[in-house]
C-alpha atoms as a PDB file:
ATOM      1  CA  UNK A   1      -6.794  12.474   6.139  1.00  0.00           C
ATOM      2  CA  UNK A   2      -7.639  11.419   2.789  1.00  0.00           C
ATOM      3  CA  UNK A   3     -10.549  13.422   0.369  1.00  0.00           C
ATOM      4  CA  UNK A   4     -11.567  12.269  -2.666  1.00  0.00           C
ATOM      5  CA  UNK A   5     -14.621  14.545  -4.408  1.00  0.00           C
ATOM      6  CA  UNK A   6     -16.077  13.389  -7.502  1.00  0.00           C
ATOM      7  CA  UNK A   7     -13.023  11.350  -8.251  1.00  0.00           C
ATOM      8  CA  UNK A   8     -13.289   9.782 -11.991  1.00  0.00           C
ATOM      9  CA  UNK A   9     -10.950   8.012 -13.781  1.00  0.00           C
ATOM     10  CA  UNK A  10     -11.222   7.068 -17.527  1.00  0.00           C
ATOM     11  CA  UNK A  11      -9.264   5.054 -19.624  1.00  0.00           C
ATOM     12  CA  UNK A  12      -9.385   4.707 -23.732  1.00  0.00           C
ATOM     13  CA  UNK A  13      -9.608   1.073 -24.401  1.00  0.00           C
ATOM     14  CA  UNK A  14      -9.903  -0.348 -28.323  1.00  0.00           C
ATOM     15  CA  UNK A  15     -12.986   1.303 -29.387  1.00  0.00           C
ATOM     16  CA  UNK A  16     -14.556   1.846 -26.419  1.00  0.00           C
ATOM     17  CA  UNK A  17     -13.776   4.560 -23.126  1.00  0.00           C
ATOM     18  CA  UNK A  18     -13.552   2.496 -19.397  1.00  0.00           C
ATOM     19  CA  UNK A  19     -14.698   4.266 -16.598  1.00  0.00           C
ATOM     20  CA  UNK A  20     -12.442   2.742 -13.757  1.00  0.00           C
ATOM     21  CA  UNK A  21     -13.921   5.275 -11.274  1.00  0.00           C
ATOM     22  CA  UNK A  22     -16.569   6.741 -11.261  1.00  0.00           C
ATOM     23  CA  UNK A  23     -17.509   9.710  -9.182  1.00  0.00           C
ATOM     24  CA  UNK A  24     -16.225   8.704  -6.107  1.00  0.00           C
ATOM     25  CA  UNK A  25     -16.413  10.786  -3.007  1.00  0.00           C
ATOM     26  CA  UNK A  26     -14.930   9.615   0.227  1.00  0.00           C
ATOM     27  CA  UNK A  27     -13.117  10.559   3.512  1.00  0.00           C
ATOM     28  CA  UNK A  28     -10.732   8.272   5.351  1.00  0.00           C
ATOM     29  CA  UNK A  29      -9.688   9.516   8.493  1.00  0.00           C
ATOM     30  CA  UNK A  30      -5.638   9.225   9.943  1.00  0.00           C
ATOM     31  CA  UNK A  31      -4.954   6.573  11.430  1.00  0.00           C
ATOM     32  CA  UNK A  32      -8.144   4.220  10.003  1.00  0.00           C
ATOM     33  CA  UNK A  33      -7.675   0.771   8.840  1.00  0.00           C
ATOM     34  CA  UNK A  34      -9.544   0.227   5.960  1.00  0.00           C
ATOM     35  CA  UNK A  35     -10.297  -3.001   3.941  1.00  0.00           C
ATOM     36  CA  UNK A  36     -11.119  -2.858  -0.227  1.00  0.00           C
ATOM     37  CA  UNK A  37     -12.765  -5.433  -1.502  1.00  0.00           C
ATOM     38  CA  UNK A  38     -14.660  -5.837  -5.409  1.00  0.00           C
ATOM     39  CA  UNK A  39     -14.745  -7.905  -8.120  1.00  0.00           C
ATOM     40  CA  UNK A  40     -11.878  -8.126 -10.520  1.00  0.00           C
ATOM     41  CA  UNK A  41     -12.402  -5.299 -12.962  1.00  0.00           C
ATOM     42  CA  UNK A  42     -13.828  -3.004 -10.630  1.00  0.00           C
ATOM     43  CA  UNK A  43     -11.860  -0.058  -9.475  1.00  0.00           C
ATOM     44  CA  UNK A  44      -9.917  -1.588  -6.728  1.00  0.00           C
ATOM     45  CA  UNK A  45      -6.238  -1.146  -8.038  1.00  0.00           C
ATOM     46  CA  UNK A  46      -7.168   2.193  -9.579  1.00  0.00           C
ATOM     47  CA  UNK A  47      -8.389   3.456  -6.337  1.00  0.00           C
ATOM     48  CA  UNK A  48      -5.322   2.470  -4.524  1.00  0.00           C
ATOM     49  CA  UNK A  49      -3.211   4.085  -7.279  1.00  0.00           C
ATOM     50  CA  UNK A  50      -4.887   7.578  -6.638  1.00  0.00           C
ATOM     51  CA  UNK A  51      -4.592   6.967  -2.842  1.00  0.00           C
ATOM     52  CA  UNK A  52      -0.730   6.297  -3.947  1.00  0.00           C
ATOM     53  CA  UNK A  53      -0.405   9.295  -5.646  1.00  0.00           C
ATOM     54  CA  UNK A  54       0.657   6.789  -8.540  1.00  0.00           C
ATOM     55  CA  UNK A  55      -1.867   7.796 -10.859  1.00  0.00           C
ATOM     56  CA  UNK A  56      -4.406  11.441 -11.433  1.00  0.00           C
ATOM     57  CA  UNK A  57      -7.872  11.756 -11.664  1.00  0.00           C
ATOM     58  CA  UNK A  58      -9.406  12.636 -15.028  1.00  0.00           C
ATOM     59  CA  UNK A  59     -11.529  14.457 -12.955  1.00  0.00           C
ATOM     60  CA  UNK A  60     -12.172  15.507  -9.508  1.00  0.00           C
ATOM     61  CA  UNK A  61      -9.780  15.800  -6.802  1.00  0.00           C
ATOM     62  CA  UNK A  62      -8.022  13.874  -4.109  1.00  0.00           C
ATOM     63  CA  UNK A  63      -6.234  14.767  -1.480  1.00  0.00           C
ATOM     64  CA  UNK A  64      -3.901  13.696   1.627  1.00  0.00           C
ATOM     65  CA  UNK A  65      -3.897  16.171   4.107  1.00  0.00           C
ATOM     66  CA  UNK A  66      -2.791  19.298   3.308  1.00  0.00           C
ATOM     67  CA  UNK A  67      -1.343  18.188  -0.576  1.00  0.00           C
ATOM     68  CA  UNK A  68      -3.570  17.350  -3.424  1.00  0.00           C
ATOM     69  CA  UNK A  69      -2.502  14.692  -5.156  1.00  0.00           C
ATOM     70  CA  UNK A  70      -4.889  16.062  -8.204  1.00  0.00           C
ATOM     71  CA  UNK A  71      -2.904  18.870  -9.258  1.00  0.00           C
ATOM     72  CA  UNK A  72       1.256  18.753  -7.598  1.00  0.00           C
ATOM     73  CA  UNK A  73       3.973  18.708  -9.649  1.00  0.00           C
ATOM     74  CA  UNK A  74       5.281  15.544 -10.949  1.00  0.00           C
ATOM     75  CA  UNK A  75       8.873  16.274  -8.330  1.00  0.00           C
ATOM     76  CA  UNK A  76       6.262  16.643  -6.020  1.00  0.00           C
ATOM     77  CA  UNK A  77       4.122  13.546  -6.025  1.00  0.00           C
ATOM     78  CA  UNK A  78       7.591  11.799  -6.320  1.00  0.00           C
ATOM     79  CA  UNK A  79       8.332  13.487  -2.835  1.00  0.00           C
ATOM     80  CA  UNK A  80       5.238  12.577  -1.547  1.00  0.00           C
ATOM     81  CA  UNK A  81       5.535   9.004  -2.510  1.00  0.00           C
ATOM     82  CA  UNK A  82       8.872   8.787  -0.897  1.00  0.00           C
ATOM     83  CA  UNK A  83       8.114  10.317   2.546  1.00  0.00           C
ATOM     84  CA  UNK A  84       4.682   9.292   3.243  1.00  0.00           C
ATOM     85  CA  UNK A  85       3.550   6.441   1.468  1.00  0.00           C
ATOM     86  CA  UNK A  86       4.759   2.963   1.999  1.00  0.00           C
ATOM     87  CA  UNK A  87       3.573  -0.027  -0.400  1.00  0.00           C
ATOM     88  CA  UNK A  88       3.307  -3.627   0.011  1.00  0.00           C
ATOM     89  CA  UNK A  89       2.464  -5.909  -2.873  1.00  0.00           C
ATOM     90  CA  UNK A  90       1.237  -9.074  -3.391  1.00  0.00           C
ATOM     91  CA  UNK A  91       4.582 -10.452  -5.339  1.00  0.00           C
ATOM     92  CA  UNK A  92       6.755  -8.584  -3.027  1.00  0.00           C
ATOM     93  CA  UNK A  93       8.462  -6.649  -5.785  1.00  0.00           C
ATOM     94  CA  UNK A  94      11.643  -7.590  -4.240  1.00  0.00           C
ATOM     95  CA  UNK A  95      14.554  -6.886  -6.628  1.00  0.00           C
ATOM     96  CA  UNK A  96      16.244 -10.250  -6.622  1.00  0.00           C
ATOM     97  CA  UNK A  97      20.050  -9.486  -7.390  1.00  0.00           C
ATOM     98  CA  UNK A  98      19.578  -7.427  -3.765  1.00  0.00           C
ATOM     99  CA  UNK A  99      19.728  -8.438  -0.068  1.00  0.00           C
ATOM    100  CA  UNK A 100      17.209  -8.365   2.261  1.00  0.00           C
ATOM    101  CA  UNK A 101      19.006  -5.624   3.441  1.00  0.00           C
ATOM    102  CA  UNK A 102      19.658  -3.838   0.431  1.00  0.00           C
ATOM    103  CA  UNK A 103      16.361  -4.109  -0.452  1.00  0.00           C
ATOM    104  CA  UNK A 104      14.977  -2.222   2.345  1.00  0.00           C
ATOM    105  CA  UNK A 105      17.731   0.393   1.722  1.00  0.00           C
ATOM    106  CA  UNK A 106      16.494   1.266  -1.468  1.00  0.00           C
ATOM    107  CA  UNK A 107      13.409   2.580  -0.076  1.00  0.00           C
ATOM    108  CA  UNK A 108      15.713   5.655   1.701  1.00  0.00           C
ATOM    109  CA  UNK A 109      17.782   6.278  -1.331  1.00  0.00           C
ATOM    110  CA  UNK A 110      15.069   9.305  -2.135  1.00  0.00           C
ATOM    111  CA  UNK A 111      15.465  11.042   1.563  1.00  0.00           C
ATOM    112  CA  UNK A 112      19.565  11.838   0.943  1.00  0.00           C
ATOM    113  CA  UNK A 113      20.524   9.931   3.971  1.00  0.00           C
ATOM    114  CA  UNK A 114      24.119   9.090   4.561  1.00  0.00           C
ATOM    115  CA  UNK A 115      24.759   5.508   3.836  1.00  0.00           C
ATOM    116  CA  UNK A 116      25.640   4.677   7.919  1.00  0.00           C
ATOM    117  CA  UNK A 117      22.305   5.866   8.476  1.00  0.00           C
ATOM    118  CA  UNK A 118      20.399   3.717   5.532  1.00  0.00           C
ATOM    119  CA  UNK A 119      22.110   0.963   6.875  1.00  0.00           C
ATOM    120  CA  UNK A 120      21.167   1.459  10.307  1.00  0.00           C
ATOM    121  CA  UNK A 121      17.702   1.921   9.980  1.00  0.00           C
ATOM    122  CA  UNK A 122      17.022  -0.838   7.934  1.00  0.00           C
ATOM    123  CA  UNK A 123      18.664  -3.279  10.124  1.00  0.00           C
ATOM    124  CA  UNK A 124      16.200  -2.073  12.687  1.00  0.00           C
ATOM    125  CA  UNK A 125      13.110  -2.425  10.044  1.00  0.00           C
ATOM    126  CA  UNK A 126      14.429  -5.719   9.609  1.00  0.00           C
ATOM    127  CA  UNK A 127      14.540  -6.823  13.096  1.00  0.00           C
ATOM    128  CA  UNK A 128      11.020  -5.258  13.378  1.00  0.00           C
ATOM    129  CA  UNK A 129       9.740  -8.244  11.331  1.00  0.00           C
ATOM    130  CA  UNK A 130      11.867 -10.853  13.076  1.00  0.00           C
ATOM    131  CA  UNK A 131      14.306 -10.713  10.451  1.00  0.00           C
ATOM    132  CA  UNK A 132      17.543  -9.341  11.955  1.00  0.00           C
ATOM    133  CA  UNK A 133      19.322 -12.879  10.535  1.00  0.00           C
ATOM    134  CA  UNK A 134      18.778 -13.014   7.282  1.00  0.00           C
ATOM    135  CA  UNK A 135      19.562  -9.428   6.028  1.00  0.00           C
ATOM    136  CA  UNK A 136      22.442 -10.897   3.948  1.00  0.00           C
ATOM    137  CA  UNK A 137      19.860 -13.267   2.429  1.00  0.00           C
ATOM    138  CA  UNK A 138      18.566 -12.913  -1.267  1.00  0.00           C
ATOM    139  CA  UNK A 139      14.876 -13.081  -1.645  1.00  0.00           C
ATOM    140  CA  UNK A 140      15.608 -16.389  -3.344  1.00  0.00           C
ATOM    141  CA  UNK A 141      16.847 -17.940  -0.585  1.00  0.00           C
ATOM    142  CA  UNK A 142      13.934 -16.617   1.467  1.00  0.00           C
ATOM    143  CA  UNK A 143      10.256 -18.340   2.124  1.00  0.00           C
ATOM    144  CA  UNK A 144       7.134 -15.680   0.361  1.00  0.00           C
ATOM    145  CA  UNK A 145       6.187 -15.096   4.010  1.00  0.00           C
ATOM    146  CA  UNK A 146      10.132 -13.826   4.738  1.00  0.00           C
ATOM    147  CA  UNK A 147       9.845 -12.191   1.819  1.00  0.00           C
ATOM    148  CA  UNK A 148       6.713 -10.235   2.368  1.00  0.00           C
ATOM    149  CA  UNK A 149       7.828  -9.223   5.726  1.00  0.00           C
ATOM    150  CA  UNK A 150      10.766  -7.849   3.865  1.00  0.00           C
ATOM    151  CA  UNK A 151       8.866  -6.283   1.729  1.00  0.00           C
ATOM    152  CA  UNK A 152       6.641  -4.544   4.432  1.00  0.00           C
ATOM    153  CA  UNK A 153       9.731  -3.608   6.151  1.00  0.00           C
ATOM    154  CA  UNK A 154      11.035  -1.698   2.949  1.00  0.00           C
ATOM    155  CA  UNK A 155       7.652   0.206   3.302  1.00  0.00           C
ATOM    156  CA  UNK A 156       7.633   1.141   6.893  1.00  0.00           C
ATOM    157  CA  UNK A 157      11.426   2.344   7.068  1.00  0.00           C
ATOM    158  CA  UNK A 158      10.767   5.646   6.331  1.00  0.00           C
ATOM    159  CA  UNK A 159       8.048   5.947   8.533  1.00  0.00           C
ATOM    160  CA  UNK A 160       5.616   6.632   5.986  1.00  0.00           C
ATOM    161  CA  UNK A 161       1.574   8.073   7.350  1.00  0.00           C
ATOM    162  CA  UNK A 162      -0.146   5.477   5.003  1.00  0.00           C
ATOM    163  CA  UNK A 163       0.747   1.993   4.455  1.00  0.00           C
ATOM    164  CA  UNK A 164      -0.936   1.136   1.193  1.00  0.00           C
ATOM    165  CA  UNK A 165      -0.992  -2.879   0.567  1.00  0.00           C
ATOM    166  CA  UNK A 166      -2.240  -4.470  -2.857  1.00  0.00           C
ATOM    167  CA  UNK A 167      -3.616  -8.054  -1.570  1.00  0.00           C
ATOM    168  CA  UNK A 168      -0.728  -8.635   0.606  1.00  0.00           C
ATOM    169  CA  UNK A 169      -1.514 -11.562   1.222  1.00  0.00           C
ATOM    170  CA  UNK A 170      -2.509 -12.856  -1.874  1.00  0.00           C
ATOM    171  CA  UNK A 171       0.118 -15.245  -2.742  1.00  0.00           C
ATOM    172  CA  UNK A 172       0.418 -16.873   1.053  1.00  0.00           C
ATOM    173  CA  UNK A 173      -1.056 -19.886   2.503  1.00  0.00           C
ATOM    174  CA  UNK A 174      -3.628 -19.804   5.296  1.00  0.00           C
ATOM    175  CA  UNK A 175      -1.212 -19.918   8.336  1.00  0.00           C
ATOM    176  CA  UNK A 176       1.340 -17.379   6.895  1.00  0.00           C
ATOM    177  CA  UNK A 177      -1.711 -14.986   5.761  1.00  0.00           C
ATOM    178  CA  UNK A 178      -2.520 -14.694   9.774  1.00  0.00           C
ATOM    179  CA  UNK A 179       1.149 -14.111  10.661  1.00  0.00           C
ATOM    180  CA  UNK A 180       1.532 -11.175   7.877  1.00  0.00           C
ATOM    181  CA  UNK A 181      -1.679  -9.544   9.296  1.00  0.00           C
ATOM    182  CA  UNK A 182      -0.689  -9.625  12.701  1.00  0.00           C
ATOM    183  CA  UNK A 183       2.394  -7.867  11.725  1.00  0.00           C
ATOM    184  CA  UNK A 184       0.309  -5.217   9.585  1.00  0.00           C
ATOM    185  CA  UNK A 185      -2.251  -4.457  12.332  1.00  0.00           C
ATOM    186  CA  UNK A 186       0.795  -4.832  15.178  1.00  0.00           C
ATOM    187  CA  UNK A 187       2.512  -1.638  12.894  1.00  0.00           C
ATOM    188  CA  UNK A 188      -0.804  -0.109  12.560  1.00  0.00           C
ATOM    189  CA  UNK A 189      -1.684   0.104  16.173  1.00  0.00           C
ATOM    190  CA  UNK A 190       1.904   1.025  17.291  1.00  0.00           C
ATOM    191  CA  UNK A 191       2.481   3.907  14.378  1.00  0.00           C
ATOM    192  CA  UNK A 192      -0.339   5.320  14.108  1.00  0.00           C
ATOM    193  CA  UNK A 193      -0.845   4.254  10.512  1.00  0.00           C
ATOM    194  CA  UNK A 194      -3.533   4.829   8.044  1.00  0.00           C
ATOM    195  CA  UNK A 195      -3.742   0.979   6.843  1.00  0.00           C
ATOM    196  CA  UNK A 196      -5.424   0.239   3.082  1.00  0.00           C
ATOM    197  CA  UNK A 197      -5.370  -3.100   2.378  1.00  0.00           C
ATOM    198  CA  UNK A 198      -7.153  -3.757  -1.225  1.00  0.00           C
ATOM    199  CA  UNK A 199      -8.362  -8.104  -0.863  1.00  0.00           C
ATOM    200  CA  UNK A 200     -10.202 -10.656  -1.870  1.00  0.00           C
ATOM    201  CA  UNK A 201      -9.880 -12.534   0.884  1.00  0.00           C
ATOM    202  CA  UNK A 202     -12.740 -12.014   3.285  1.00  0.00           C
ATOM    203  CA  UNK A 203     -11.409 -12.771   6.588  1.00  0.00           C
ATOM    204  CA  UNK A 204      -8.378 -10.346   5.945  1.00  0.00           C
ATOM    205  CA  UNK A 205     -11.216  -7.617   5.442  1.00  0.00           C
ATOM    206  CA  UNK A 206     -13.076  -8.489   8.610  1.00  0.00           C
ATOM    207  CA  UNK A 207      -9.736  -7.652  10.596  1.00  0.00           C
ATOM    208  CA  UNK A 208     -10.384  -4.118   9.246  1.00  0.00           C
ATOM    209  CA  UNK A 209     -12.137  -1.372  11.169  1.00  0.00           C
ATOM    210  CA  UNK A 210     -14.326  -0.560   8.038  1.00  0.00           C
ATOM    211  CA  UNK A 211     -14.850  -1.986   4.765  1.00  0.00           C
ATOM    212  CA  UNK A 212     -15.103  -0.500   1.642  1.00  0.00           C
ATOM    213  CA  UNK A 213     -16.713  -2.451  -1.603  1.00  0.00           C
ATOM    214  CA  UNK A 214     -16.189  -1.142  -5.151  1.00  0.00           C
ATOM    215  CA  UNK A 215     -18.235  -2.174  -8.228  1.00  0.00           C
ATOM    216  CA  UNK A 216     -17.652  -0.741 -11.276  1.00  0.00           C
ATOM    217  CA  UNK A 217     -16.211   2.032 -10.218  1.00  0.00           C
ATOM    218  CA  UNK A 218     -18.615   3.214  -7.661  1.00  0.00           C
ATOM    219  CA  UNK A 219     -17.977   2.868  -3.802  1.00  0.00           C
ATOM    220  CA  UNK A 220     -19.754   2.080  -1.047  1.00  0.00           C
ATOM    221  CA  UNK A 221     -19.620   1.439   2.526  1.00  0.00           C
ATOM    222  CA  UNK A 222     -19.818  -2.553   3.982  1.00  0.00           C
ATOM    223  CA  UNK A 223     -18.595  -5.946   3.251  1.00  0.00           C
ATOM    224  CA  UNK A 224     -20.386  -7.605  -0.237  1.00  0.00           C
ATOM    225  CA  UNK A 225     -23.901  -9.389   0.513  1.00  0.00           C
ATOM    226  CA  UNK A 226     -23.983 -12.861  -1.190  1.00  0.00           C
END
């Protein structure tokens, strides 16, 4: 479960101080799948990067289970990152000199598996997106759709707790969008995830069980009233 009490975050911008957060409290429960959704400039992304353990609080605390996220060790967050966190982007974040195959590898280099291993679990992450053909592909020579189901099976091969995804579907068309969803709530339902999917887009929020709107750095609960 994720706790966040009185959760700021502050930046220094020229001249001025931006509050990005702003005394946020919230619980999300294992194995919820929530939707974020705000207007550019609101929070969103800095929410999702203290959910990441990516970024700290300038004040407050957060916490994912029984680690906060506040106050580990720098060794430690990078642990934490590696073993329960997956992340899916919006540009995929693919490196492009890799293989599909590759690319999902990199995501076990942190665990000190043997290479046999690496390999052999990402072949199966890969055939978990109906992608067991193209692992010797380069992201190049792949469609975005391909390559966001890549991407999400980079995330999921270490069998992360949370899947963490930064408008995932940002950059796809209509069609696509519904086929990348599927595949999220399909992994959500089977793993047991906790699912945070940060959108604009509001019939990818509507799949969610709750929704979650930020505005200028405060939270609250529901979908945004026109």
């Amino acid at each position: 479960m994720y706790e966040l009490n009185a959760v700021t975050k502050t930046y220094n911008a020229t001249k001025r101080k931006v509050t990005a957060l702003n005394a946020v409290s919230l619980s999300i429960p294992d194995g919820q799948m929530v939707a974020i959704q705000g207007p550019t400039g609101g929070g969103k992304s800095t929410l999702l990067q203290m959910l990441g353990a990516l970024d700290r609080p300038t004040s407050g605390e957060v916490t994912l289970g029984d680690s906060s996220i506040s106050s580990l060790a720098d060794n430690r967050l990078a642990e934490l990152r590696a073993r329960k966190i997956g992340f899916v982007f919006q540009s995929f974040n693919l490196i492009p000199t890799l293989t599909a195959q590759e690319n999902v590898e990199t995501a076990l280099a942190p665990l000190g598996l043997k290479a046999d291993e690496r390999r052999r679990r990402a072949q199966d992450a890969l055939a978990s997106v109906g992608l067991a053909d193209r692992g010797t592909h380069l992201p190049a020579e792949l469609s975005g759709g391909q390559q966001q189901r890549v991407a999400i099976a980079r995330a999921l091969v270490k069998d992360p707790e949370v899947l963490l995804a930064d408008e995932p579907t940002g950059a796809l068309d209509e069609a696509t969008r519904d086929e990348i969803m599927d595949l999220l709530e399909t992994f959500w339902r089977d793993k047991g995830l906790t699912l945070i999917i940060v959108t604009h887009d509001s019939a990818v929020a509507r799949r969610a069980e709750r929704r979650l709107y930020i505005k200028a750095g405060a939270v609250s609960e529901g979908a945004l009233v026109s």
